[in-house]
PDB file of N, CA and C in Angstrom:
ATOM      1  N   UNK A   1      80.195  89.741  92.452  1.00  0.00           N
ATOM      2  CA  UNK A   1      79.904  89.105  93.723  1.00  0.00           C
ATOM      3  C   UNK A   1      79.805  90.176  94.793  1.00  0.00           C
ATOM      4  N   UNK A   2      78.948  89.879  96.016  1.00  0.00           N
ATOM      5  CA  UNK A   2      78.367  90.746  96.583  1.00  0.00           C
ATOM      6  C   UNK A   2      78.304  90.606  98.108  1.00  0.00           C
ATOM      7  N   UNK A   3      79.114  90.985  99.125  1.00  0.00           N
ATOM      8  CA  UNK A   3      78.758  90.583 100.628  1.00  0.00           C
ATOM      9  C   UNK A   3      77.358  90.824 100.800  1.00  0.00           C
ATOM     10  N   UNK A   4      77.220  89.112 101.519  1.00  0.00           N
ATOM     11  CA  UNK A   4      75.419  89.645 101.628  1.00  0.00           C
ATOM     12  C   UNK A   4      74.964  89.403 103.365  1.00  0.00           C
ATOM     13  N   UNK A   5      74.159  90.255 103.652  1.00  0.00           N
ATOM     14  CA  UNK A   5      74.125  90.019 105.045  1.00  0.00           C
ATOM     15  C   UNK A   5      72.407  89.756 104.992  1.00  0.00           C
ATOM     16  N   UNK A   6      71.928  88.499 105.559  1.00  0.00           N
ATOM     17  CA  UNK A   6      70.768  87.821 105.488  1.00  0.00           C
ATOM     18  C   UNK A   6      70.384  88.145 103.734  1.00  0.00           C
ATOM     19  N   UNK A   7      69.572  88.735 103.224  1.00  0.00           N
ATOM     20  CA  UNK A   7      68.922  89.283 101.649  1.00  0.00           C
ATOM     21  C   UNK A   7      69.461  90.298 102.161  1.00  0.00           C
ATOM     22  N   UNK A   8      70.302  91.198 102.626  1.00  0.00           N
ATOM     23  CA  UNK A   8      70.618  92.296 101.999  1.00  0.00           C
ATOM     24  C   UNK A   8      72.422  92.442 101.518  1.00  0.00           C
ATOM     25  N   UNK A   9      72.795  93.563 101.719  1.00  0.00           N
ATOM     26  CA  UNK A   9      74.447  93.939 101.129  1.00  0.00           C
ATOM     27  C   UNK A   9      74.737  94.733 102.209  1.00  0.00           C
ATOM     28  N   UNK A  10      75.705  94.447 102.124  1.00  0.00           N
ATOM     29  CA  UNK A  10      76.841  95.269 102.730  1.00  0.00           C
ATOM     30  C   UNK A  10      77.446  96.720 101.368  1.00  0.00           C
ATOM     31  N   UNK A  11      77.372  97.804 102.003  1.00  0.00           N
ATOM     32  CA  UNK A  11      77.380  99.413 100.765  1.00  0.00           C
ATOM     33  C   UNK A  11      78.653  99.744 102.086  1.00  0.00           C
ATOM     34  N   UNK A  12      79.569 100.030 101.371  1.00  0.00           N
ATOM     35  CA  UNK A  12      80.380 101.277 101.754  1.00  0.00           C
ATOM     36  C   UNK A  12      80.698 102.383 101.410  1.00  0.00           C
ATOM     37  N   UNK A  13      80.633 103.374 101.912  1.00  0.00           N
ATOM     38  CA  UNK A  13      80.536 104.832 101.515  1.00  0.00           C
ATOM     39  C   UNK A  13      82.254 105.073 102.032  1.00  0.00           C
ATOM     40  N   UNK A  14      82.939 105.736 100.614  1.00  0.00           N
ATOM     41  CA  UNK A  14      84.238 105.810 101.164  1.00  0.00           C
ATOM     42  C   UNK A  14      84.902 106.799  99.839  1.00  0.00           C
ATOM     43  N   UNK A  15      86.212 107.514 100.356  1.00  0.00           N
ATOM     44  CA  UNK A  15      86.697 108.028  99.099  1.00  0.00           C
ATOM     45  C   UNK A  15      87.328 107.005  98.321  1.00  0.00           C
ATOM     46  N   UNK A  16      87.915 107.870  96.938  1.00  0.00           N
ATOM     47  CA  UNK A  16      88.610 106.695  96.069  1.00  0.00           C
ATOM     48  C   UNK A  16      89.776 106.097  96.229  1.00  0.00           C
ATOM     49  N   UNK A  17      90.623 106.579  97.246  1.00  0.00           N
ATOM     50  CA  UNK A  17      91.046 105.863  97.543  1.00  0.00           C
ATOM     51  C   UNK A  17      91.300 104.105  98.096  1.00  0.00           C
ATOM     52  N   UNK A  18      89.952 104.375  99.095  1.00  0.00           N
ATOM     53  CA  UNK A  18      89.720 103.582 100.082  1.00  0.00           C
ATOM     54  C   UNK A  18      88.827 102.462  99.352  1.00  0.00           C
ATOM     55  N   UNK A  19      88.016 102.861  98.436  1.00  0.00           N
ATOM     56  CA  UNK A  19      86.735 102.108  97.982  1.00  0.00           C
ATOM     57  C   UNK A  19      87.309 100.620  97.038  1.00  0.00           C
ATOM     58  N   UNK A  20      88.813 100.936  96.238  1.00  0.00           N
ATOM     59  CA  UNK A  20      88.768  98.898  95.898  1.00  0.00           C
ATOM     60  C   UNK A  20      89.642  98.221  97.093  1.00  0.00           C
ATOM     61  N   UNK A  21      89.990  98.612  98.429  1.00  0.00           N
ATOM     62  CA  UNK A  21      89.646  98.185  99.134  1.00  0.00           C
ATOM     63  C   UNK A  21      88.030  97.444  99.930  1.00  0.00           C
ATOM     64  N   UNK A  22      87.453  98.107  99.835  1.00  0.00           N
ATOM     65  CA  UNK A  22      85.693  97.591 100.345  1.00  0.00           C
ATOM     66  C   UNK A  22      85.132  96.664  99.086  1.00  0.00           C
ATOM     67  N   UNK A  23      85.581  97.053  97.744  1.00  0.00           N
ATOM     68  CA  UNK A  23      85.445  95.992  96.659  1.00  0.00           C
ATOM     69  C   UNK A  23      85.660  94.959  96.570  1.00  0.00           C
ATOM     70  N   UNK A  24      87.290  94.751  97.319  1.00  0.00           N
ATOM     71  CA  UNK A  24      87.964  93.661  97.340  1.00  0.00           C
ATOM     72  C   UNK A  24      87.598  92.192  98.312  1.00  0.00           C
ATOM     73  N   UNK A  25      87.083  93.248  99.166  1.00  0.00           N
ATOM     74  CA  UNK A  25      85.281  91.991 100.195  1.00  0.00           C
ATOM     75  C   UNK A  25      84.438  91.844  99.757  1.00  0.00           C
ATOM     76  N   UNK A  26      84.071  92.427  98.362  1.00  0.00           N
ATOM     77  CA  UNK A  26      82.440  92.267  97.796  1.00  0.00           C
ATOM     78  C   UNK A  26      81.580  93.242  98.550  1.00  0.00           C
ATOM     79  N   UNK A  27      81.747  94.314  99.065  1.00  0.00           N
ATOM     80  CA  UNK A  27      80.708  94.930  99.253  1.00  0.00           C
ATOM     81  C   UNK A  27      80.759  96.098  97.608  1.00  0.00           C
ATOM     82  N   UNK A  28      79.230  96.531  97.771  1.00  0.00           N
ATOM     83  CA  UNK A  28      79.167  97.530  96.935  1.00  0.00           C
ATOM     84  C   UNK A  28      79.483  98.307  97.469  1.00  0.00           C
ATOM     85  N   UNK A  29      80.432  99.916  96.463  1.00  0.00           N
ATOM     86  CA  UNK A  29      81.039 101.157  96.926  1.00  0.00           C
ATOM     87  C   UNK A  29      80.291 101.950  96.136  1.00  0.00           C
ATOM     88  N   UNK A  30      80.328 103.322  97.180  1.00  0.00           N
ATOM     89  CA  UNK A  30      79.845 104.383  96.656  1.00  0.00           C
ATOM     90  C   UNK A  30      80.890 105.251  97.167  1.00  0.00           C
ATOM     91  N   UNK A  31      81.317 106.095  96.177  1.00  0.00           N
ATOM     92  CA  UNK A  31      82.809 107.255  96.124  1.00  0.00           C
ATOM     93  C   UNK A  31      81.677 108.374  96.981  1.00  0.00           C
ATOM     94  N   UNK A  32      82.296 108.809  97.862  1.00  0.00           N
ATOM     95  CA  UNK A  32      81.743 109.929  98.015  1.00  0.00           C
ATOM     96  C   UNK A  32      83.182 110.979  98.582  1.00  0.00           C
ATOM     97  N   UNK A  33      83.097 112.554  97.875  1.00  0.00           N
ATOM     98  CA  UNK A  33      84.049 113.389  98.751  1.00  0.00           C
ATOM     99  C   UNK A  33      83.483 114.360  99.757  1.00  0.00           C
ATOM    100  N   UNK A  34      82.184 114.416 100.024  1.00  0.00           N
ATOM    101  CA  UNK A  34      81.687 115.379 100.741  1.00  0.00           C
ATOM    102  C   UNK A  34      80.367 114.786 101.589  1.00  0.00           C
ATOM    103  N   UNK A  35      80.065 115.132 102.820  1.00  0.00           N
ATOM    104  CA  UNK A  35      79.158 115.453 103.743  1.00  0.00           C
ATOM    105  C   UNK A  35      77.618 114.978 102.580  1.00  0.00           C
ATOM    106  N   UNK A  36      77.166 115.806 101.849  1.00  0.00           N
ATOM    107  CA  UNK A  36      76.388 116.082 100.721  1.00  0.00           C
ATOM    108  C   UNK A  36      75.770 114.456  99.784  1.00  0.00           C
ATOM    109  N   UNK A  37      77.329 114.570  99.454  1.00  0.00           N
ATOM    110  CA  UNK A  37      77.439 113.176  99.083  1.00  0.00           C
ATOM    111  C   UNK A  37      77.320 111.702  99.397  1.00  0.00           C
ATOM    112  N   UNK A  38      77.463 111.800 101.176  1.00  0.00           N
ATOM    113  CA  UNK A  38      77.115 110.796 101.596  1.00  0.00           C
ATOM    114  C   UNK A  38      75.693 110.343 102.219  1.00  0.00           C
ATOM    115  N   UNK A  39      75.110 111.781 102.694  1.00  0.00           N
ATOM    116  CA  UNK A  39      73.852 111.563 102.977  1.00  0.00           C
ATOM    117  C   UNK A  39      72.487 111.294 101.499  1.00  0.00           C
ATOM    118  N   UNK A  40      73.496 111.542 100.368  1.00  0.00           N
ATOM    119  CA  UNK A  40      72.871 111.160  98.471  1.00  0.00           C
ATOM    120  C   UNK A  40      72.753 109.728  98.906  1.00  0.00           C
ATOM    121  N   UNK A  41      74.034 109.312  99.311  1.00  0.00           N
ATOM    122  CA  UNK A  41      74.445 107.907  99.344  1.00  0.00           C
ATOM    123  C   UNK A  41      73.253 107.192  99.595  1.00  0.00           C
ATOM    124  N   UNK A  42      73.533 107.844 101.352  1.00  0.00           N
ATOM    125  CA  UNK A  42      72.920 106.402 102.243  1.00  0.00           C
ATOM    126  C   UNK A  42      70.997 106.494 101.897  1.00  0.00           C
ATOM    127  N   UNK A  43      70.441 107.588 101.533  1.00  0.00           N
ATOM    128  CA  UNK A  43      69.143 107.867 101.195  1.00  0.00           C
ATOM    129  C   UNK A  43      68.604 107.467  99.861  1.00  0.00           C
ATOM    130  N   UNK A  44      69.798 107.555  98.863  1.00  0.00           N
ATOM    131  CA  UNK A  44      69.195 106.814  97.380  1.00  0.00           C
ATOM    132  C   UNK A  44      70.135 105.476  97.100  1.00  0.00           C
ATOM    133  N   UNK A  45      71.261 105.472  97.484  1.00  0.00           N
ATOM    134  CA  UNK A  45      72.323 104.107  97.018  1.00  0.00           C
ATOM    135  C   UNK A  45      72.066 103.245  97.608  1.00  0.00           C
ATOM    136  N   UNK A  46      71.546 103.205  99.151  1.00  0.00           N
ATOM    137  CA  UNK A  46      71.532 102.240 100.167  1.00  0.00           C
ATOM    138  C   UNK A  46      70.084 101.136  99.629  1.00  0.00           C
ATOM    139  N   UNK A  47      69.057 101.772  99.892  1.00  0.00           N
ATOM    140  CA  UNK A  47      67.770 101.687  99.075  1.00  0.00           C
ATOM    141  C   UNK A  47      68.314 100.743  98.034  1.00  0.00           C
ATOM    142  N   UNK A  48      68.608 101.731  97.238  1.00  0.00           N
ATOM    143  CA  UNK A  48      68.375 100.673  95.458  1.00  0.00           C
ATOM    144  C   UNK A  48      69.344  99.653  95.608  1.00  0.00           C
ATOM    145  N   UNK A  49      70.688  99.238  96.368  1.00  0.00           N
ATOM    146  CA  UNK A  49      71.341  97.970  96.209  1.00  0.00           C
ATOM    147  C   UNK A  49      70.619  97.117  97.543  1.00  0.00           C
ATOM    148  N   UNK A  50      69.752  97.394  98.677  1.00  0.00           N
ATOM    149  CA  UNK A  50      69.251  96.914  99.211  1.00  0.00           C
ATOM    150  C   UNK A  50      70.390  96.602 100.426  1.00  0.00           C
ATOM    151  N   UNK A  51      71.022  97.654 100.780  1.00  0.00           N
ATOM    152  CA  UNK A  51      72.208  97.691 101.773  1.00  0.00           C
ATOM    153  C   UNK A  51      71.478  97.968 103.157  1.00  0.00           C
ATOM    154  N   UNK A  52      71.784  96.619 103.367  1.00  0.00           N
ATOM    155  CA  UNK A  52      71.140  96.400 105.059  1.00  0.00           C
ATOM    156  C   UNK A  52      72.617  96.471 106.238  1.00  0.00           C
ATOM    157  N   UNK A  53      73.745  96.722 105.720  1.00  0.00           N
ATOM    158  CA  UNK A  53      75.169  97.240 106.486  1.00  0.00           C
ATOM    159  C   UNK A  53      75.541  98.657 105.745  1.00  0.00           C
ATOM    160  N   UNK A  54      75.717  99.961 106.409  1.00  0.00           N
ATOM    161  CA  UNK A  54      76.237 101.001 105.682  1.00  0.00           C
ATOM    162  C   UNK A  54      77.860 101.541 106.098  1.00  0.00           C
ATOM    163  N   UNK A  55      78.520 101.064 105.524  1.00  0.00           N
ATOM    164  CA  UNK A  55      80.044 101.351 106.236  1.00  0.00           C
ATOM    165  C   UNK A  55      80.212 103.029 105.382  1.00  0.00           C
ATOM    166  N   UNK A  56      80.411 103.583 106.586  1.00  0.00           N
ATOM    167  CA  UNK A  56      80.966 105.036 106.193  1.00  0.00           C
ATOM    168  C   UNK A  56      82.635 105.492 106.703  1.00  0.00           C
ATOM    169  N   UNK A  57      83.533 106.209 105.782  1.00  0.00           N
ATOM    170  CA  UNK A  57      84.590 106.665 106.902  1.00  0.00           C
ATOM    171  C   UNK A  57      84.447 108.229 107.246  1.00  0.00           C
ATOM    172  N   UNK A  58      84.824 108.437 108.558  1.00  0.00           N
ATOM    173  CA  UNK A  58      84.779 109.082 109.415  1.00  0.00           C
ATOM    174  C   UNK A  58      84.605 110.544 108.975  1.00  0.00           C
ATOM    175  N   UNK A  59      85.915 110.695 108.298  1.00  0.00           N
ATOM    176  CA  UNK A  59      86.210 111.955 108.056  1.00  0.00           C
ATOM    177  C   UNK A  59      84.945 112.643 106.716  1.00  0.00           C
ATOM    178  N   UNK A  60      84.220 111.776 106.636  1.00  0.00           N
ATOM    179  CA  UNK A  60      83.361 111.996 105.217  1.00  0.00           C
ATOM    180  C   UNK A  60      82.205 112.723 106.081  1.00  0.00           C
ATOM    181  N   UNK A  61      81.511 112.099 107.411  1.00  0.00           N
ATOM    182  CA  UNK A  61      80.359 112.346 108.298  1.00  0.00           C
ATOM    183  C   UNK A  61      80.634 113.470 108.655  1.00  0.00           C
ATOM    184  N   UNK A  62      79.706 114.996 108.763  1.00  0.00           N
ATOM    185  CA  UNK A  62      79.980 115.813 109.534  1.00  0.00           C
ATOM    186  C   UNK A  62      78.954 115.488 110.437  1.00  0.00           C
ATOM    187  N   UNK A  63      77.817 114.856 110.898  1.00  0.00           N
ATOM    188  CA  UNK A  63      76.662 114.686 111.867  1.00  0.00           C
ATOM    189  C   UNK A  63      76.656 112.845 112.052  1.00  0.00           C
ATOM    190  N   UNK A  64      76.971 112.272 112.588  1.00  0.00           N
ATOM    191  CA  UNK A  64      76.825 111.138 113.078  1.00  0.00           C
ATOM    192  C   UNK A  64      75.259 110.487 113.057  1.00  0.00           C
ATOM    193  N   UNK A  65      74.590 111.470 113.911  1.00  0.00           N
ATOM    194  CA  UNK A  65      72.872 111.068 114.437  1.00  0.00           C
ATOM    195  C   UNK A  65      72.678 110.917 113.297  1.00  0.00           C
ATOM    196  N   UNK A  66      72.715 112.565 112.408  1.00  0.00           N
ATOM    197  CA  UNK A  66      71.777 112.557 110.951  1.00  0.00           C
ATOM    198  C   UNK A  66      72.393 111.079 110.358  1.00  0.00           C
ATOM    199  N   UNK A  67      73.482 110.645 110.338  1.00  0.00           N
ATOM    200  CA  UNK A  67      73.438 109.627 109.009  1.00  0.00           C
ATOM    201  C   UNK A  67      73.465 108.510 110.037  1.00  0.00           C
ATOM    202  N   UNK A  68      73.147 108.492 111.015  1.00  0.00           N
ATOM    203  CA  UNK A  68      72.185 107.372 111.439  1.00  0.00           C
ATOM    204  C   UNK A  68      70.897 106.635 111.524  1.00  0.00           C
ATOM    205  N   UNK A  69      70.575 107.981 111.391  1.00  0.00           N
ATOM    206  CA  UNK A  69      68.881 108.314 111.019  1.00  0.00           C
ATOM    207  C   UNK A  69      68.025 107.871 109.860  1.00  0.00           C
ATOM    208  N   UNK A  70      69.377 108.340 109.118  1.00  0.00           N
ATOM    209  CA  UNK A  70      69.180 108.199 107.299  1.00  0.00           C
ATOM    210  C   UNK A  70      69.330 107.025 107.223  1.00  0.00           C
ATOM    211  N   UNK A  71      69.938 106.474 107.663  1.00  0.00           N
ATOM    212  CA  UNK A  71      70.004 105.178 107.377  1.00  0.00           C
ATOM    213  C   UNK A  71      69.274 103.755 108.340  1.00  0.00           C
ATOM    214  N   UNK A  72      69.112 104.479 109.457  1.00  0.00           N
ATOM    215  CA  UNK A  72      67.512 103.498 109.645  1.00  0.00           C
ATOM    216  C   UNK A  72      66.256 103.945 108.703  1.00  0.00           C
ATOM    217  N   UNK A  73      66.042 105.056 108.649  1.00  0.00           N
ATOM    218  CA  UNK A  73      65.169 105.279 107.190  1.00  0.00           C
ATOM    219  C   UNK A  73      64.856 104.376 106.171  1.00  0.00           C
ATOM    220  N   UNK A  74      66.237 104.055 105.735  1.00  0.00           N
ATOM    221  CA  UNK A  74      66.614 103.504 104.695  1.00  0.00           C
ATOM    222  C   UNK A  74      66.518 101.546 104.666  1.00  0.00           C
ATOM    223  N   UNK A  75      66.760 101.387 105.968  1.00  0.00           N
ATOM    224  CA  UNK A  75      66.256 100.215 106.347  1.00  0.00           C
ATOM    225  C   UNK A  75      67.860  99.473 106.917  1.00  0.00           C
ATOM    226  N   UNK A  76      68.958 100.080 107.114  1.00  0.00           N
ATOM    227  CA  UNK A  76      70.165  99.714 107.300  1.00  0.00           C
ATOM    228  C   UNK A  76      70.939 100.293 108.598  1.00  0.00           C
ATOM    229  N   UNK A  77      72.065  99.778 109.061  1.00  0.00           N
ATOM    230  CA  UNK A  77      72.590  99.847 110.032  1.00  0.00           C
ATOM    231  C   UNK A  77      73.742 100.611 109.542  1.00  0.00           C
ATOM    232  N   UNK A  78      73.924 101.761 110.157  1.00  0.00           N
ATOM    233  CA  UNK A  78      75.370 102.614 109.990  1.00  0.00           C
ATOM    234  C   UNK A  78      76.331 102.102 110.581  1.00  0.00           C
ATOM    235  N   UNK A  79      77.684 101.864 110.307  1.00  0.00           N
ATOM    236  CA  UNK A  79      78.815 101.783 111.187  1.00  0.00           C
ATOM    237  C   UNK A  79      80.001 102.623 110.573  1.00  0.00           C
ATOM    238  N   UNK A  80      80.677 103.986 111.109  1.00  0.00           N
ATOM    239  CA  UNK A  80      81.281 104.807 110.693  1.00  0.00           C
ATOM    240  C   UNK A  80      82.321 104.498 111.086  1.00  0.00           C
ATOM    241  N   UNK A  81      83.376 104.356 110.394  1.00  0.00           N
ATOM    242  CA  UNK A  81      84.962 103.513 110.875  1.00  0.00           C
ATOM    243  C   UNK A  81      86.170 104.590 110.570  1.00  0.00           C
ATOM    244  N   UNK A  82      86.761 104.363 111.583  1.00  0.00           N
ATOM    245  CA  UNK A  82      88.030 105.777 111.515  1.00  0.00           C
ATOM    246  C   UNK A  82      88.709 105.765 110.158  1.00  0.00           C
ATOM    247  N   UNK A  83      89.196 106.558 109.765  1.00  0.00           N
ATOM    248  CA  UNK A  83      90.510 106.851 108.661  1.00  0.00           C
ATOM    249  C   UNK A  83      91.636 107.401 108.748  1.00  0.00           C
ATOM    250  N   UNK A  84      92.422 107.159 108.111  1.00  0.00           N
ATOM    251  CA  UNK A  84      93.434 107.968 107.979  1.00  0.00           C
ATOM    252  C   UNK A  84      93.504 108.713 108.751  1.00  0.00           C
ATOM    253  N   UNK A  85      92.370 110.264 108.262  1.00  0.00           N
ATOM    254  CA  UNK A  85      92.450 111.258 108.050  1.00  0.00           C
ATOM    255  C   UNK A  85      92.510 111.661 109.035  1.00  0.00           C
ATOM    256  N   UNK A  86      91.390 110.603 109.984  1.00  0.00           N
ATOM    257  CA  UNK A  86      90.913 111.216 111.519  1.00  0.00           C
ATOM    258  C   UNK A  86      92.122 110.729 113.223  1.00  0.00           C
ATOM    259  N   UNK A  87      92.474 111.156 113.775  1.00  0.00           N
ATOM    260  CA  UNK A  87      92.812 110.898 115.237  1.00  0.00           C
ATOM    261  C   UNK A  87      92.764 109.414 115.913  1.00  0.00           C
ATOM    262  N   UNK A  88      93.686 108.861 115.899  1.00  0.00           N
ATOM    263  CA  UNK A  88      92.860 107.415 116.863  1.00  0.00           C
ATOM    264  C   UNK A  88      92.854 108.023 118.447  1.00  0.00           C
ATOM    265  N   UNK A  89      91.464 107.630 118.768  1.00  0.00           N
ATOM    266  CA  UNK A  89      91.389 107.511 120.320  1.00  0.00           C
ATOM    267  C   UNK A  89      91.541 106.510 120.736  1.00  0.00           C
ATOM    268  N   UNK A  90      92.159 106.431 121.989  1.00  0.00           N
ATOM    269  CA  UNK A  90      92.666 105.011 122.813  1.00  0.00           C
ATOM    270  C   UNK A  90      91.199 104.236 123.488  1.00  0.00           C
ATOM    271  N   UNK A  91      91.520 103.008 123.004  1.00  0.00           N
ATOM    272  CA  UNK A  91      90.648 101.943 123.442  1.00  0.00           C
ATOM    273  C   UNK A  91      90.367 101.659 124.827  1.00  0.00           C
ATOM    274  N   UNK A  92      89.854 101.674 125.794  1.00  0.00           N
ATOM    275  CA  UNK A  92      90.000 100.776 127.595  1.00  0.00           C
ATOM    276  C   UNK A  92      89.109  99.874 127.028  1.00  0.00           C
ATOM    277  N   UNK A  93      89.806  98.337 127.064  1.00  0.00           N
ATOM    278  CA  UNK A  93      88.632  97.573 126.966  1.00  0.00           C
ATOM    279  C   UNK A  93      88.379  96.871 127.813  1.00  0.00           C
ATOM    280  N   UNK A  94      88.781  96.559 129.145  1.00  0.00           N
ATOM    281  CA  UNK A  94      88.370  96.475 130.056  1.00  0.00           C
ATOM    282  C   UNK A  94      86.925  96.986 130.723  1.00  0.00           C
ATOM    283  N   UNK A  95      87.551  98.658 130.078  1.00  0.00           N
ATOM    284  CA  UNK A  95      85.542  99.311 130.476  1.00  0.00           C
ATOM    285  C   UNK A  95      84.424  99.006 129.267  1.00  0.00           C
ATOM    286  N   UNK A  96      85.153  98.839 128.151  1.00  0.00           N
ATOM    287  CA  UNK A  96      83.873  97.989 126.964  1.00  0.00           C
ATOM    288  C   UNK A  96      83.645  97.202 127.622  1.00  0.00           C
ATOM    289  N   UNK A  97      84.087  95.769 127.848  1.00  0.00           N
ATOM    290  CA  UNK A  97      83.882  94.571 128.334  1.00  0.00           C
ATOM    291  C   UNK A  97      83.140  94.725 129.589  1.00  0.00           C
ATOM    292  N   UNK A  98      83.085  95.728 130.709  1.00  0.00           N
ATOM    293  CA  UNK A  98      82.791  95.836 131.465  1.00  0.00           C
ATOM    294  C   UNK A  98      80.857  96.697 131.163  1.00  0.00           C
ATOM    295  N   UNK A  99      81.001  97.848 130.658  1.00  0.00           N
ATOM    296  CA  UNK A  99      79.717  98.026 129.609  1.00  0.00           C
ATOM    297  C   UNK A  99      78.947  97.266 129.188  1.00  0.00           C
ATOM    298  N   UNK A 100      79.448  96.099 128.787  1.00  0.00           N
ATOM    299  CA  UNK A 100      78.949  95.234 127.684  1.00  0.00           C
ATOM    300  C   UNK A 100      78.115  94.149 128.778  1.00  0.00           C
ATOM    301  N   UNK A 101      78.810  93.948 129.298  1.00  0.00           N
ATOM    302  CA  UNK A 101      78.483  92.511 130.843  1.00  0.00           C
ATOM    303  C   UNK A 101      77.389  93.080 131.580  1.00  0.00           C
ATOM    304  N   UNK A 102      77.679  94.482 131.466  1.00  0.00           N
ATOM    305  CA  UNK A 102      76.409  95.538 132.494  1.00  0.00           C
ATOM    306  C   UNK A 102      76.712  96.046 133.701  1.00  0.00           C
ATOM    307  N   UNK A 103      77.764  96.169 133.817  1.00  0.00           N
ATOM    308  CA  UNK A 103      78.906  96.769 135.142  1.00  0.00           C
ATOM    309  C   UNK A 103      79.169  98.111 134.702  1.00  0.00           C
ATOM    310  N   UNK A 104      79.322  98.612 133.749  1.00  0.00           N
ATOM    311  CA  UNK A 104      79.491  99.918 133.507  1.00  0.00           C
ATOM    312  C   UNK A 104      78.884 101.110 132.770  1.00  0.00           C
TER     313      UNK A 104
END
């Protein structure tokens, strides 16, 4: 079983740790440990399962744009989500909300 978003999937690009987590929602996983590996991913894996959501974690991306790129290419939407590995930065959501409305 397979998260499906309209005809396509939801692909997460993640280490092994993390990945039967993203299983455990039905998306398809792809292990990746390197930079290398994920731009393999999102350019040949995304494609052939027809992954129109590309969940990446953080610490895997060294270029953001590029595997954004790659993955409108590809026909899918990137969303790169923190880990572990990486720093949390503090939220204001007041100024999202405010962004978002068109005030900021």
């Amino acid at each position: 079983m397979s998260v499906e978003s309209g005809k396509g999937r939801i692909m997460a690009i993640s280490d092994p740790e993390t990945s039967p987590l993203f299983r455990s929602i039905g998306a398809v996983t792809v292990e990746a440990s390197n930079w290398q590996e994920v731009l393999r991913a999102i350019r040949d894996d995304a494609p052939n399962h027809n992954a129109k959501i590309i969940l990446v974690l953080k610490h895997l991306v060294e270029d953001e744009d590029t595997a954004r790129t790659e993955a409108a290419r590809a026909g899918a939407t990137l969303l790169v989500l923190p880990s572990i590995q990486e720093r949390a930065e503090p939220i204001d959501v007041n100024k999202l909300i405010a962004r978002a409305l068109g005030f900021g």
